[in-house]
C-alpha atoms as a PDB file:
ATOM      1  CA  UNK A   1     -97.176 116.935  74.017  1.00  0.00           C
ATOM      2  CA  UNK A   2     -98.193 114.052  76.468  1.00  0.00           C
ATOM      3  CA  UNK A   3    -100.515 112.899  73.736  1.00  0.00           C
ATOM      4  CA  UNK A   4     -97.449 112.310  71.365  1.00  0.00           C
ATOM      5  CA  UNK A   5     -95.124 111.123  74.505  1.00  0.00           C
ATOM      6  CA  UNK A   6     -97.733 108.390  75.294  1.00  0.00           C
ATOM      7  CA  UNK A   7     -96.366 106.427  72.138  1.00  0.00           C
ATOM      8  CA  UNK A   8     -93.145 106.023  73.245  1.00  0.00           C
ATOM      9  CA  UNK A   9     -92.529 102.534  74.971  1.00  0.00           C
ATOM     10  CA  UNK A  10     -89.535 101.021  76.949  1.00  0.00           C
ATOM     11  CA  UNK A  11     -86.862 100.002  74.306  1.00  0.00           C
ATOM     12  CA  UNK A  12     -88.130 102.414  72.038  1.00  0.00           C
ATOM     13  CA  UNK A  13     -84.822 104.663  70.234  1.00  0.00           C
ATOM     14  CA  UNK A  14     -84.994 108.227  70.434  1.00  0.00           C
ATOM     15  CA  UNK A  15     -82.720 109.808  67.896  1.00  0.00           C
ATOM     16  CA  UNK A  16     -81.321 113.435  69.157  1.00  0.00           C
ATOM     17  CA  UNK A  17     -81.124 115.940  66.407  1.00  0.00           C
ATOM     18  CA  UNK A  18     -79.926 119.273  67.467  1.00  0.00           C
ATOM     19  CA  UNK A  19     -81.856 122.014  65.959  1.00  0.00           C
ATOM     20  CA  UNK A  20     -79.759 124.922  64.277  1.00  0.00           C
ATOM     21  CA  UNK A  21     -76.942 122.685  63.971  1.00  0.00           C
ATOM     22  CA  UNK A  22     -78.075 120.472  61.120  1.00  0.00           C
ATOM     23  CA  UNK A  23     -77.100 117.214  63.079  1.00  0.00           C
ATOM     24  CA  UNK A  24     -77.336 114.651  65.660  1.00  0.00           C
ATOM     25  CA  UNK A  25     -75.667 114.438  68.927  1.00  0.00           C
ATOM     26  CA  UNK A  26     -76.862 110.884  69.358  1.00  0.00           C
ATOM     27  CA  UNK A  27     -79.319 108.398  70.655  1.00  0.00           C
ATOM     28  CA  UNK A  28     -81.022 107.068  73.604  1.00  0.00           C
ATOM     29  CA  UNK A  29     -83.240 103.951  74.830  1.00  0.00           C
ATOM     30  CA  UNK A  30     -86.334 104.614  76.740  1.00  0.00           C
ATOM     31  CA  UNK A  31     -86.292 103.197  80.371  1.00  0.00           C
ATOM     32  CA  UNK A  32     -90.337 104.071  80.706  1.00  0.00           C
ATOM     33  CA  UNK A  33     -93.790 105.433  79.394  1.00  0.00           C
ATOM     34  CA  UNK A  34     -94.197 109.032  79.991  1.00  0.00           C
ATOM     35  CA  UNK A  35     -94.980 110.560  82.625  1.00  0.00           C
ATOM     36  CA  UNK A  36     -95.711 113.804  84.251  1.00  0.00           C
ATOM     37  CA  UNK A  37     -93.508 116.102  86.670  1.00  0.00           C
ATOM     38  CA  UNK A  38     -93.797 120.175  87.615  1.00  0.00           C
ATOM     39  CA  UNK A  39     -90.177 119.123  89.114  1.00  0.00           C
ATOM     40  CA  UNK A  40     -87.850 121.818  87.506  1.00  0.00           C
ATOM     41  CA  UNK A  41     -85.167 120.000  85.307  1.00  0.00           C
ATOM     42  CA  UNK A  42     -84.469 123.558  83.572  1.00  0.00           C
ATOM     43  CA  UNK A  43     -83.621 126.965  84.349  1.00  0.00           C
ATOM     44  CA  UNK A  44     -84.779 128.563  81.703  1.00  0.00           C
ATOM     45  CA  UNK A  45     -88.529 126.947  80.677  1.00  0.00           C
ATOM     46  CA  UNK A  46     -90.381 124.188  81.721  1.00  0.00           C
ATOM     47  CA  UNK A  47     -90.742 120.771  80.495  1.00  0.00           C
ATOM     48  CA  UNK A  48     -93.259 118.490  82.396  1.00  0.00           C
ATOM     49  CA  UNK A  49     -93.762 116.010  79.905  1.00  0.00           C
ATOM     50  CA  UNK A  50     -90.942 113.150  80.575  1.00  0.00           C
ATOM     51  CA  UNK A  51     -89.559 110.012  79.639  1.00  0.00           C
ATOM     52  CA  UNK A  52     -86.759 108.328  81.562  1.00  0.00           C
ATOM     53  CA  UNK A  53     -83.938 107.060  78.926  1.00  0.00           C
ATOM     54  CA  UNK A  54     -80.626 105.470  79.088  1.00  0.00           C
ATOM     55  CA  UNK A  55     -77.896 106.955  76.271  1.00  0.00           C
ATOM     56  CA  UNK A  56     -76.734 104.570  73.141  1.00  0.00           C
ATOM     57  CA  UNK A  57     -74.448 106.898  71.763  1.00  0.00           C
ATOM     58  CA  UNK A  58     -73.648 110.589  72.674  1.00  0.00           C
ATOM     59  CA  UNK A  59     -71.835 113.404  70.477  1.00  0.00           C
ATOM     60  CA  UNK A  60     -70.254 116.634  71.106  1.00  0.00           C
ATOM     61  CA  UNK A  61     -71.449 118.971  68.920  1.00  0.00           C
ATOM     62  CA  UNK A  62     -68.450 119.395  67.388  1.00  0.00           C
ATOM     63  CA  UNK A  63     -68.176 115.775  66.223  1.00  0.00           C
ATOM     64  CA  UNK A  64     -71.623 115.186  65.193  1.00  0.00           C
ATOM     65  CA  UNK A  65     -73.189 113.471  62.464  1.00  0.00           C
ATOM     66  CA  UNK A  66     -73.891 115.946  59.902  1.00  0.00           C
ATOM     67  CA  UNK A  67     -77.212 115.673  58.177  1.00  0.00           C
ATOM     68  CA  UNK A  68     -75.784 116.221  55.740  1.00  0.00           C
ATOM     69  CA  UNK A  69     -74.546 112.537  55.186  1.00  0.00           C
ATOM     70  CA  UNK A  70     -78.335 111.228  55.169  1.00  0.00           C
ATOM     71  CA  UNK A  71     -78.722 112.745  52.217  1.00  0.00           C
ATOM     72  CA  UNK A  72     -80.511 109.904  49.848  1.00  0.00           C
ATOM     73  CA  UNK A  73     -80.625 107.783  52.385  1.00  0.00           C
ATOM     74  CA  UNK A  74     -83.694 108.804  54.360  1.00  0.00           C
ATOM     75  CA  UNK A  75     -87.540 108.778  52.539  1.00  0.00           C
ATOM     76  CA  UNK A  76     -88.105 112.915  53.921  1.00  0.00           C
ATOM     77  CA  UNK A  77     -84.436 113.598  52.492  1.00  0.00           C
ATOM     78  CA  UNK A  78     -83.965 112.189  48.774  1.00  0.00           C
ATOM     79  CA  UNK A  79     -80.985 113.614  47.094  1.00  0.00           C
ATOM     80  CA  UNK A  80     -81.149 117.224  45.545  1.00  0.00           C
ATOM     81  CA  UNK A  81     -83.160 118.372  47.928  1.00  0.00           C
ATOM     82  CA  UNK A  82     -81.929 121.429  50.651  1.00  0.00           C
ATOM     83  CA  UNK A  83     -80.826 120.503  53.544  1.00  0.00           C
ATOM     84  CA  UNK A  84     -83.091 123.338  54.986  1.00  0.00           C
ATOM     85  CA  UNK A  85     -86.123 121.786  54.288  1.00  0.00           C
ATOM     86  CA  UNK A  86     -85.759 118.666  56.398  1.00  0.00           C
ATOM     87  CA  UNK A  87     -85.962 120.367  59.899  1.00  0.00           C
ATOM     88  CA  UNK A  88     -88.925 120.776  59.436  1.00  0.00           C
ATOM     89  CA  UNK A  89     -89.676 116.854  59.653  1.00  0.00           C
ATOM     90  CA  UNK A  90     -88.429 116.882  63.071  1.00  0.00           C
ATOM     91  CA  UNK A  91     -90.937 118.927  64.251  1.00  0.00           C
ATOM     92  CA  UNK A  92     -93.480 117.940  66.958  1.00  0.00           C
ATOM     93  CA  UNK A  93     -91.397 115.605  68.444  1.00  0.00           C
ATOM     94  CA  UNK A  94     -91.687 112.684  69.357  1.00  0.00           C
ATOM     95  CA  UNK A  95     -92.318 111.125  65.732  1.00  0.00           C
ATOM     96  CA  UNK A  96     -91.945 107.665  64.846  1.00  0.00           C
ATOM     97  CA  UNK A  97     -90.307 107.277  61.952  1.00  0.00           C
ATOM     98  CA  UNK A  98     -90.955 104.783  58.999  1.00  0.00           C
ATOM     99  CA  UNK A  99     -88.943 101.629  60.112  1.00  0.00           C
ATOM    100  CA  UNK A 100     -86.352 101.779  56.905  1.00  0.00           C
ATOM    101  CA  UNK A 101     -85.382 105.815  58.115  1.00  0.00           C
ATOM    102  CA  UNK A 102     -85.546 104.389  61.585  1.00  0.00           C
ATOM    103  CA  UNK A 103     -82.387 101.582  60.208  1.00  0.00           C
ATOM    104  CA  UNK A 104     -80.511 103.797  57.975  1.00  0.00           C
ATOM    105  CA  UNK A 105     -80.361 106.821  60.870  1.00  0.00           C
ATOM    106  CA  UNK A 106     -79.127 104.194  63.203  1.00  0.00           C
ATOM    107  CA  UNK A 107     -76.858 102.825  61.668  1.00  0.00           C
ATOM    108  CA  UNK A 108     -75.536 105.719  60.821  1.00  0.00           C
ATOM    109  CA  UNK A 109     -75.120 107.028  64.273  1.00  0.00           C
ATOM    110  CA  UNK A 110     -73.272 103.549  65.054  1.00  0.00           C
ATOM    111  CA  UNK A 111     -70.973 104.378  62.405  1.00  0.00           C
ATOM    112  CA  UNK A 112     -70.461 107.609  63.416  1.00  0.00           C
ATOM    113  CA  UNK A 113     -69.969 106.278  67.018  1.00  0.00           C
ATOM    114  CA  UNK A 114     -66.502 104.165  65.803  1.00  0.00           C
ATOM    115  CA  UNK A 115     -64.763 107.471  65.538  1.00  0.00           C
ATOM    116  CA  UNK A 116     -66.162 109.325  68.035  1.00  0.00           C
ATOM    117  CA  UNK A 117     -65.396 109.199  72.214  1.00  0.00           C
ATOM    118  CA  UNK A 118     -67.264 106.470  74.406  1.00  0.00           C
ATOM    119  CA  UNK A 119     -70.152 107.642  76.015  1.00  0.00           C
ATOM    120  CA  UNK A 120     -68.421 107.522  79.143  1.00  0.00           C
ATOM    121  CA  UNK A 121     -66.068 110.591  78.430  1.00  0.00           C
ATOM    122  CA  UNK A 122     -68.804 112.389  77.450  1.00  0.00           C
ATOM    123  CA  UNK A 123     -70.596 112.308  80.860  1.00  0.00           C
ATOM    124  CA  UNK A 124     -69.933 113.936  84.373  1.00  0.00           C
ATOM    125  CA  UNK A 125     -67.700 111.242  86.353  1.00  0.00           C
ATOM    126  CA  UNK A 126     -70.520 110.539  88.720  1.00  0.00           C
ATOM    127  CA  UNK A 127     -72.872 109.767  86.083  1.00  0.00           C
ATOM    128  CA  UNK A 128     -70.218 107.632  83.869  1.00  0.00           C
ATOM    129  CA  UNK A 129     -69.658 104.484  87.043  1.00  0.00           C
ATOM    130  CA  UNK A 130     -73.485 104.149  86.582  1.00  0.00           C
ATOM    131  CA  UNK A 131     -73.506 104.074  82.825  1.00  0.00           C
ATOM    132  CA  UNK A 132     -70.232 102.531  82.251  1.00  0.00           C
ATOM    133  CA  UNK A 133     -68.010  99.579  83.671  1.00  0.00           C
ATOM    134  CA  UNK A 134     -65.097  99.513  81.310  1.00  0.00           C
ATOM    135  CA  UNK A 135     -63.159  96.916  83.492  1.00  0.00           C
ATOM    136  CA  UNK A 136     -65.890  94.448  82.559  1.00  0.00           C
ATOM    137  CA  UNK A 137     -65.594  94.932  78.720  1.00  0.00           C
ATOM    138  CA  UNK A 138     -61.893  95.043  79.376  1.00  0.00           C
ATOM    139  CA  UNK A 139     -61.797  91.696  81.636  1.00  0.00           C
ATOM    140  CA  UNK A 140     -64.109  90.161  78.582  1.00  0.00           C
ATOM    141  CA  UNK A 141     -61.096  90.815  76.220  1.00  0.00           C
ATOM    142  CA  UNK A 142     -58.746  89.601  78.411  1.00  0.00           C
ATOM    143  CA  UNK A 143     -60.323  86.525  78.821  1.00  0.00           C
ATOM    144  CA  UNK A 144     -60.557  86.598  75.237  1.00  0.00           C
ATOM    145  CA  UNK A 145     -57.087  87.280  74.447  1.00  0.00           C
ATOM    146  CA  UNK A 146     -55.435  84.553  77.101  1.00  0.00           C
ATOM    147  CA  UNK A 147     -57.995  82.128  75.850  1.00  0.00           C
ATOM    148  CA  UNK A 148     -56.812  82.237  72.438  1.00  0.00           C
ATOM    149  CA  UNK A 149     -53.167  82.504  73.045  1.00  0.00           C
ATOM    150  CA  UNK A 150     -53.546  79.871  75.174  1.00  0.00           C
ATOM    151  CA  UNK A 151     -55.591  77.060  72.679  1.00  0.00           C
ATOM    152  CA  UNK A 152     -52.911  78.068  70.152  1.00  0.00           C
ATOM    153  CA  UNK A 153     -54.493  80.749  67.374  1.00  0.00           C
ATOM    154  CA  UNK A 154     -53.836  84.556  66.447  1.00  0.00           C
ATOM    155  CA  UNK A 155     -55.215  86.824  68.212  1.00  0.00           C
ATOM    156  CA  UNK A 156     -56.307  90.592  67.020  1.00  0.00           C
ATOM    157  CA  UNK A 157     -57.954  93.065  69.342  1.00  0.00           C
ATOM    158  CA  UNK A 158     -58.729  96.390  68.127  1.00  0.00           C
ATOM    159  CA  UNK A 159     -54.912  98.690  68.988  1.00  0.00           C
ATOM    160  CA  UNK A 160     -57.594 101.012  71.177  1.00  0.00           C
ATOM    161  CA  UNK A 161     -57.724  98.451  73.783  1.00  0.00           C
ATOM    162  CA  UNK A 162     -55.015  96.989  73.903  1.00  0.00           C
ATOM    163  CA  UNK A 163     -53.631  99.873  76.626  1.00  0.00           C
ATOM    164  CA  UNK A 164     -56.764  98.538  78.819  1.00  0.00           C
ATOM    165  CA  UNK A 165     -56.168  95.285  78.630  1.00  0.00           C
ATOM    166  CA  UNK A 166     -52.231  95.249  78.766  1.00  0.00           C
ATOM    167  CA  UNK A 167     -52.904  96.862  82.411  1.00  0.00           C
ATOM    168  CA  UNK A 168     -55.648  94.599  84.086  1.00  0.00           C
ATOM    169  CA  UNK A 169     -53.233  91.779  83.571  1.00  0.00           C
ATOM    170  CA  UNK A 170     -49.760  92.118  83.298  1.00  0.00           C
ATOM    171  CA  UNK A 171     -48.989  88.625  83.064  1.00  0.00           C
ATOM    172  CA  UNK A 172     -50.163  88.558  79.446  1.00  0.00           C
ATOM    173  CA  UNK A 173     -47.395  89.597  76.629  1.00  0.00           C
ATOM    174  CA  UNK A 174     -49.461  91.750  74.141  1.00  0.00           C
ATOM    175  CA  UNK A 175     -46.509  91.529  72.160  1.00  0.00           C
ATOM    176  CA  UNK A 176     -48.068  87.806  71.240  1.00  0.00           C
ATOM    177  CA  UNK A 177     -51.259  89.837  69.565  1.00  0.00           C
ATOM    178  CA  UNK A 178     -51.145  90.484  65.833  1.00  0.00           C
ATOM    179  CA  UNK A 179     -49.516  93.668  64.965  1.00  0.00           C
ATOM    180  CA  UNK A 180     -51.848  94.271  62.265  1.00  0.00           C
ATOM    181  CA  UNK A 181     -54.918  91.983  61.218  1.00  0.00           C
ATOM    182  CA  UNK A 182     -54.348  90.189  57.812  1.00  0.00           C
ATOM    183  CA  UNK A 183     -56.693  91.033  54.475  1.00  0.00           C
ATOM    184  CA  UNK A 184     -59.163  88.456  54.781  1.00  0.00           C
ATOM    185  CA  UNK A 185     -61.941  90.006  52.768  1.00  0.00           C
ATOM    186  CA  UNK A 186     -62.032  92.345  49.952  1.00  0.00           C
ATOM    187  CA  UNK A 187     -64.021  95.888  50.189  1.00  0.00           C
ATOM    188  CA  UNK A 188     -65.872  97.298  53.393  1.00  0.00           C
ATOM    189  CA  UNK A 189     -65.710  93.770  55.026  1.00  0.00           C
ATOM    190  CA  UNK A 190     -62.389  94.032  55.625  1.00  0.00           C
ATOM    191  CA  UNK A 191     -62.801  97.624  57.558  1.00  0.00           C
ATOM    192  CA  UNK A 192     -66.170  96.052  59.286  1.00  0.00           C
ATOM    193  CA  UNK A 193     -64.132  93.194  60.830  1.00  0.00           C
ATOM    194  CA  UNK A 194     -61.111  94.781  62.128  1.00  0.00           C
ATOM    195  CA  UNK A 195     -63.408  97.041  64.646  1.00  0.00           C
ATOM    196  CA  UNK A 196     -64.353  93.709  66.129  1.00  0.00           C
ATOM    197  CA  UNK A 197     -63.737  93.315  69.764  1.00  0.00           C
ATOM    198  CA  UNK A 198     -61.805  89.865  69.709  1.00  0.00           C
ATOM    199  CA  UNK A 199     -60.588  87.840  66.334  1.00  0.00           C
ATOM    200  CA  UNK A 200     -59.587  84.467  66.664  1.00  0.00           C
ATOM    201  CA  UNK A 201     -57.423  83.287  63.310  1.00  0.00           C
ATOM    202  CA  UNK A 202     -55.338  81.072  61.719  1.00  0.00           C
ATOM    203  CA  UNK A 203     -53.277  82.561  59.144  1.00  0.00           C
ATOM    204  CA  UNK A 204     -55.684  84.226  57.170  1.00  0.00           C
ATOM    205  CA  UNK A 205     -58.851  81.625  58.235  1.00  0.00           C
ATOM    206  CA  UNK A 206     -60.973  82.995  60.904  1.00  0.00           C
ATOM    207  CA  UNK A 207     -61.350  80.935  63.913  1.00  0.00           C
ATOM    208  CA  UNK A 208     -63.768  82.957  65.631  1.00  0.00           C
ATOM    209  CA  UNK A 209     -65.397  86.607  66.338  1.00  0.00           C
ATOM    210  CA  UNK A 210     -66.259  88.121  69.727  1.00  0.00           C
ATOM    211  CA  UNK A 211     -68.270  91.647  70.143  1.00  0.00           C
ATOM    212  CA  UNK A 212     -68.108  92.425  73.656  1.00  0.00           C
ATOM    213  CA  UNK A 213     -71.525  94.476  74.854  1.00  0.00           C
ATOM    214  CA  UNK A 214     -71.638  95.542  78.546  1.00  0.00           C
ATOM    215  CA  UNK A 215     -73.625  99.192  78.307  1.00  0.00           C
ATOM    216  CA  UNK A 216     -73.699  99.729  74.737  1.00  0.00           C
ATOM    217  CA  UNK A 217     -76.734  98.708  72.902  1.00  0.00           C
ATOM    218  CA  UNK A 218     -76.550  94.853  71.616  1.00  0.00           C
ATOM    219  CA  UNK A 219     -77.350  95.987  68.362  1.00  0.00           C
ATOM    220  CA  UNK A 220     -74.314  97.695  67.426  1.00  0.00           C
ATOM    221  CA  UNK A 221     -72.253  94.522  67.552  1.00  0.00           C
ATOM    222  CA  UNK A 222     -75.296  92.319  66.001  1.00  0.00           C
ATOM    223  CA  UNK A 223     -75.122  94.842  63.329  1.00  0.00           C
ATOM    224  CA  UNK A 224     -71.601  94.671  62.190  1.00  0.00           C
ATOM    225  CA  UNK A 225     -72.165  90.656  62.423  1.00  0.00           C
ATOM    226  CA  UNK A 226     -75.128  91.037  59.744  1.00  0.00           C
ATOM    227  CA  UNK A 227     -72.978  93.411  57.875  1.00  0.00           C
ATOM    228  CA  UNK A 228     -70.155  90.477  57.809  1.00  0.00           C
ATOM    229  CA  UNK A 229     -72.968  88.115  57.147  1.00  0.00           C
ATOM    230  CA  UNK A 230     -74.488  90.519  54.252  1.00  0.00           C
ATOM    231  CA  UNK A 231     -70.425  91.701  52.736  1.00  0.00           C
ATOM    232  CA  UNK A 232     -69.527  87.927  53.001  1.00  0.00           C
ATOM    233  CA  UNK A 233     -72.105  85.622  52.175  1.00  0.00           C
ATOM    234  CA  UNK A 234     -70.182  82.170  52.635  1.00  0.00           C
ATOM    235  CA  UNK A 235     -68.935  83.156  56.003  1.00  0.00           C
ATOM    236  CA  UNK A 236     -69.241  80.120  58.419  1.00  0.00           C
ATOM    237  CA  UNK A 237     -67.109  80.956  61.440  1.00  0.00           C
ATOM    238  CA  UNK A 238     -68.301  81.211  64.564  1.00  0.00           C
ATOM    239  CA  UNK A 239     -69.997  84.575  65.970  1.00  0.00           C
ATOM    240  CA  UNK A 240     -70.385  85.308  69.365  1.00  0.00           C
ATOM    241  CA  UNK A 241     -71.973  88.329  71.404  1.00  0.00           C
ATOM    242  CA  UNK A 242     -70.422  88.365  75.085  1.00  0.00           C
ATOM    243  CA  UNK A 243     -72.223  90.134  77.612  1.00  0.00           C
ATOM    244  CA  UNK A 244     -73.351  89.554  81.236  1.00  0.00           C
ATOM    245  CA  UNK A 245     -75.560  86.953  81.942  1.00  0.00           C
ATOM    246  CA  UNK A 246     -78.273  89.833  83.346  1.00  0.00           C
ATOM    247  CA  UNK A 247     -78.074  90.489  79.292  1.00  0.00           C
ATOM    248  CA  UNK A 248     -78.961  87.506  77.856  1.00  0.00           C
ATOM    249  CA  UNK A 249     -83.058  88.624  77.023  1.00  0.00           C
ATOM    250  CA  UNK A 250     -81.696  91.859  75.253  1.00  0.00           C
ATOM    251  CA  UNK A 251     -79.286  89.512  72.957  1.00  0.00           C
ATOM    252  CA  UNK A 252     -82.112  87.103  72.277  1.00  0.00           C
ATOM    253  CA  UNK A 253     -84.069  89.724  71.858  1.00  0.00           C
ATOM    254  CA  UNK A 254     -81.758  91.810  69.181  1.00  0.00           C
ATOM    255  CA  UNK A 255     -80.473  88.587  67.214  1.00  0.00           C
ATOM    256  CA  UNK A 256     -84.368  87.231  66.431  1.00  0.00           C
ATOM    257  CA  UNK A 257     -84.973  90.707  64.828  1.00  0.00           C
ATOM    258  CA  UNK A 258     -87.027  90.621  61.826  1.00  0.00           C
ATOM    259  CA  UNK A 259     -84.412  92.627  59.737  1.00  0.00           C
ATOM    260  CA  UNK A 260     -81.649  89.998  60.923  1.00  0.00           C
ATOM    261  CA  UNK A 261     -83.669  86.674  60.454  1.00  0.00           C
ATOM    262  CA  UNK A 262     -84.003  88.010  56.548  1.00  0.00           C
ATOM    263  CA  UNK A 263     -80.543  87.423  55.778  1.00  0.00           C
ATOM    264  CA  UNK A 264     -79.652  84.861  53.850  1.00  0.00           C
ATOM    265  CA  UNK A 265     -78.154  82.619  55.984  1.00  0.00           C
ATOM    266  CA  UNK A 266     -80.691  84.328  59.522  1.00  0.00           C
ATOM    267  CA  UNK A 267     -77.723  85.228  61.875  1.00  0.00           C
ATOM    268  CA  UNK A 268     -79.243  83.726  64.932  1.00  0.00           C
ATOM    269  CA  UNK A 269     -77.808  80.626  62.796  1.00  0.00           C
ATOM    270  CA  UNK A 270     -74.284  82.018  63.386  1.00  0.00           C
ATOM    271  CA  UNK A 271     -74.382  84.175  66.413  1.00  0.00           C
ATOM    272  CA  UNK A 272     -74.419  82.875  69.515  1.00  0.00           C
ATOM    273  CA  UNK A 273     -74.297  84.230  73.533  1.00  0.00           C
ATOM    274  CA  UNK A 274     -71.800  83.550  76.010  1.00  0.00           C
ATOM    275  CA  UNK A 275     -72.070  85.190  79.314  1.00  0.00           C
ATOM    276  CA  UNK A 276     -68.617  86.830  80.747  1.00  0.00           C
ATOM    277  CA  UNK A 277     -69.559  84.695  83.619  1.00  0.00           C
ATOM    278  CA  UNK A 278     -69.460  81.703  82.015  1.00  0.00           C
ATOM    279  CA  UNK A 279     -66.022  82.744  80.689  1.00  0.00           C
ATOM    280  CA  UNK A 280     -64.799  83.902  83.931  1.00  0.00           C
ATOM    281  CA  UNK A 281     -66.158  80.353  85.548  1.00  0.00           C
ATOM    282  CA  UNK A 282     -63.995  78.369  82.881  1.00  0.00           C
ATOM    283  CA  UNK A 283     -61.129  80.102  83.680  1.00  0.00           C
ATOM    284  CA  UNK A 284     -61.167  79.687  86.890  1.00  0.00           C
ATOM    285  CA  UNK A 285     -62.392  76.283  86.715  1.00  0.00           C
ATOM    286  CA  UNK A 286     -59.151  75.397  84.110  1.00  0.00           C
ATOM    287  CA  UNK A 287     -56.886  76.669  86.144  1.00  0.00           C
ATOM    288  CA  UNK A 288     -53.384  77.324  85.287  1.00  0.00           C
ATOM    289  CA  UNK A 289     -52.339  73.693  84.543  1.00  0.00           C
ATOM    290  CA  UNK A 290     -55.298  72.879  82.677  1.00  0.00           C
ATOM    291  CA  UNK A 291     -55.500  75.798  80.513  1.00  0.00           C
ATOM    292  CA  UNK A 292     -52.779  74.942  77.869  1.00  0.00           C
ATOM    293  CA  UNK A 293     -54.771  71.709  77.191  1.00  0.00           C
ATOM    294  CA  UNK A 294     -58.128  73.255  75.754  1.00  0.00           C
ATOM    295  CA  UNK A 295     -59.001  73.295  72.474  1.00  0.00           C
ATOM    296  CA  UNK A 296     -60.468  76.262  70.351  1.00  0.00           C
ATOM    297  CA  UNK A 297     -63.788  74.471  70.145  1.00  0.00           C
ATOM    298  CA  UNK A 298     -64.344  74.842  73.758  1.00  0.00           C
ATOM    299  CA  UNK A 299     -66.014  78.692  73.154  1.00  0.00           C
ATOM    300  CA  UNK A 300     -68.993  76.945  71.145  1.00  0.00           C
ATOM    301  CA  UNK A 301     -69.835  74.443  74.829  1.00  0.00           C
ATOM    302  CA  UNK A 302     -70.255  77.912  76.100  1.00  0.00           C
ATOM    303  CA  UNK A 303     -72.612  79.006  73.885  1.00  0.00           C
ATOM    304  CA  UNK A 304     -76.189  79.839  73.083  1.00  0.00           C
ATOM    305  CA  UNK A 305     -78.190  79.521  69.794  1.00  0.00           C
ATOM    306  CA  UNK A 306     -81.525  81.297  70.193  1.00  0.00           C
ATOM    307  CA  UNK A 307     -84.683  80.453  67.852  1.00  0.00           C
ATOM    308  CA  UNK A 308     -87.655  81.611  67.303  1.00  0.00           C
END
């Protein structure tokens, strides 16, 4: 078993699939190579061989991903075959898997993730303040939201957060945002974009997109960018991934991916970083008076283009 576990690297995924059940609670990030302990973590058997992890996404058994809906999507699980037989893949775990199951199970399990609880319900209170700051995802969409109803555009934030951010600031009439986000593209794009943290429009032109990432992986809002990117090929707007500035490696990290460089136009050409500091700092710089002077262009002075 340590053999195996000495493959596994910080960064590395580790998809969960939950034997008997036909599905997968989740996903987690190694923190570390593995290691070693007789400490007992169990009460029923022993486990010595470890790896420290973070979570990406976590399930509840009941509202798992069936495996069900990998079927013809995954090289070990082309359609027509039982769902029986694929267990038996997962055996002798850990296994790398073949980069294009790798994608495709990930990105299911982000998809998944949309209608499912936030990691943070999922976890003992004491464990969720470690994993999970929602007042600084929530204070990024604020900013986001008086930002743009201050320059003069439309605003649309997901109805989910709205609650969240209607309370951390009660100065701000929500009843400003856009009651429901106008068709702007045709097909999945259109259900893609309205999960998006923070929409900045005109009419029906988009100004500007925001994906807020403070725990969750950066990938998750890189990949619904790509998916915009792949859905809409002659989209032009603006992209941005906000995140603290502690982040910034991960983001440049994430957006210079191989499989997001290969699109057509390479994203890292339309998604940029801006810290929630450096949002926070113009704020507070602006001040009240100032604020109803700034223009929408002001977000792209605040932002950073990675390359290769």
């Amino acid at each position: 078993m340590l053999r195996r576990a000495n493959a596994v690297r910080p960064g590395d995924r580790l998809i969960c699939y939950l034997k008997g059940k036909f599905s997968f609670v989740g996903a987690l990030e190694a923190t570390s190579t593995a290691y070693t302990s007789e400490e007992p973590i169990w009460d029923h058997q022993d486990f010595p061989t470890r790896v420290d992890v973070r979570p990406l996404a976590l399930f509840p058994i009941e509202q798992s991903l069936p495996l069900s809906e990998l079927e013809g999507k995954l090289s070990f699980y082309p359609e027509g075959t039982p769902r029986s037989l694929v267990p038996a893949y997962f055996q002798g775990s850990p296994r790398r898997l073949p980069e294009k199951d790798g994608e495709a199970l990930w990105r299911a399990i982000l998809a998944h993730e949309d209608g499912v609880r936030s990691v943070a319900t999922l976890l003992p209170d004491t464990v969720a303040d470690t994993l999970a700051i929602p007042s600084v995802h929530t204070e990024a969409q604020r900013l986001l939201v008086e930002f743009g109803l201050a320059v003069g555009v439309d605003v649309w934030i997901p109805r989910a957060d709205r609650g969240a951010v209607g309370r951390s600031d009660s100065r701000l009439d929500l009843n400003r945002l856009l009651p429901e986000l106008p068709f702007l593209f045709p097909g999945k794009a259109q259900s893609v974009i309205q999960n998006i943290d923070a929409i900045w429009l005109k009419g029906s032109t988009v100004v500007a997109v925001f994906e807020v990432e403070n725990t969750t992986s950066i990938y998750s809002g890189l990949l619904r960018m790509s998916d915009l990117v792949a859905l809409v090929p002659n989209a032009r707007f603006p992209m941005f991934i906000v995140a603290p500035a502690q982040r910034r490696s991960a983001v440049r990290d994430e957006v210079l991916r191989p499989t997001f460089s290969a699109l057509p136009t390479p994203l890292h050409q339309l998604c940029g970083f801006i810290s929630i500091e450096a949002l926070q700092e113009r704020r507070k710089t602006l001040g009240d008076e100032l604020l109803k002077y700034l223009l929408p262009g002001f977000v792209n002075d605040l932002a950073e283009h990675f390359t290769d």
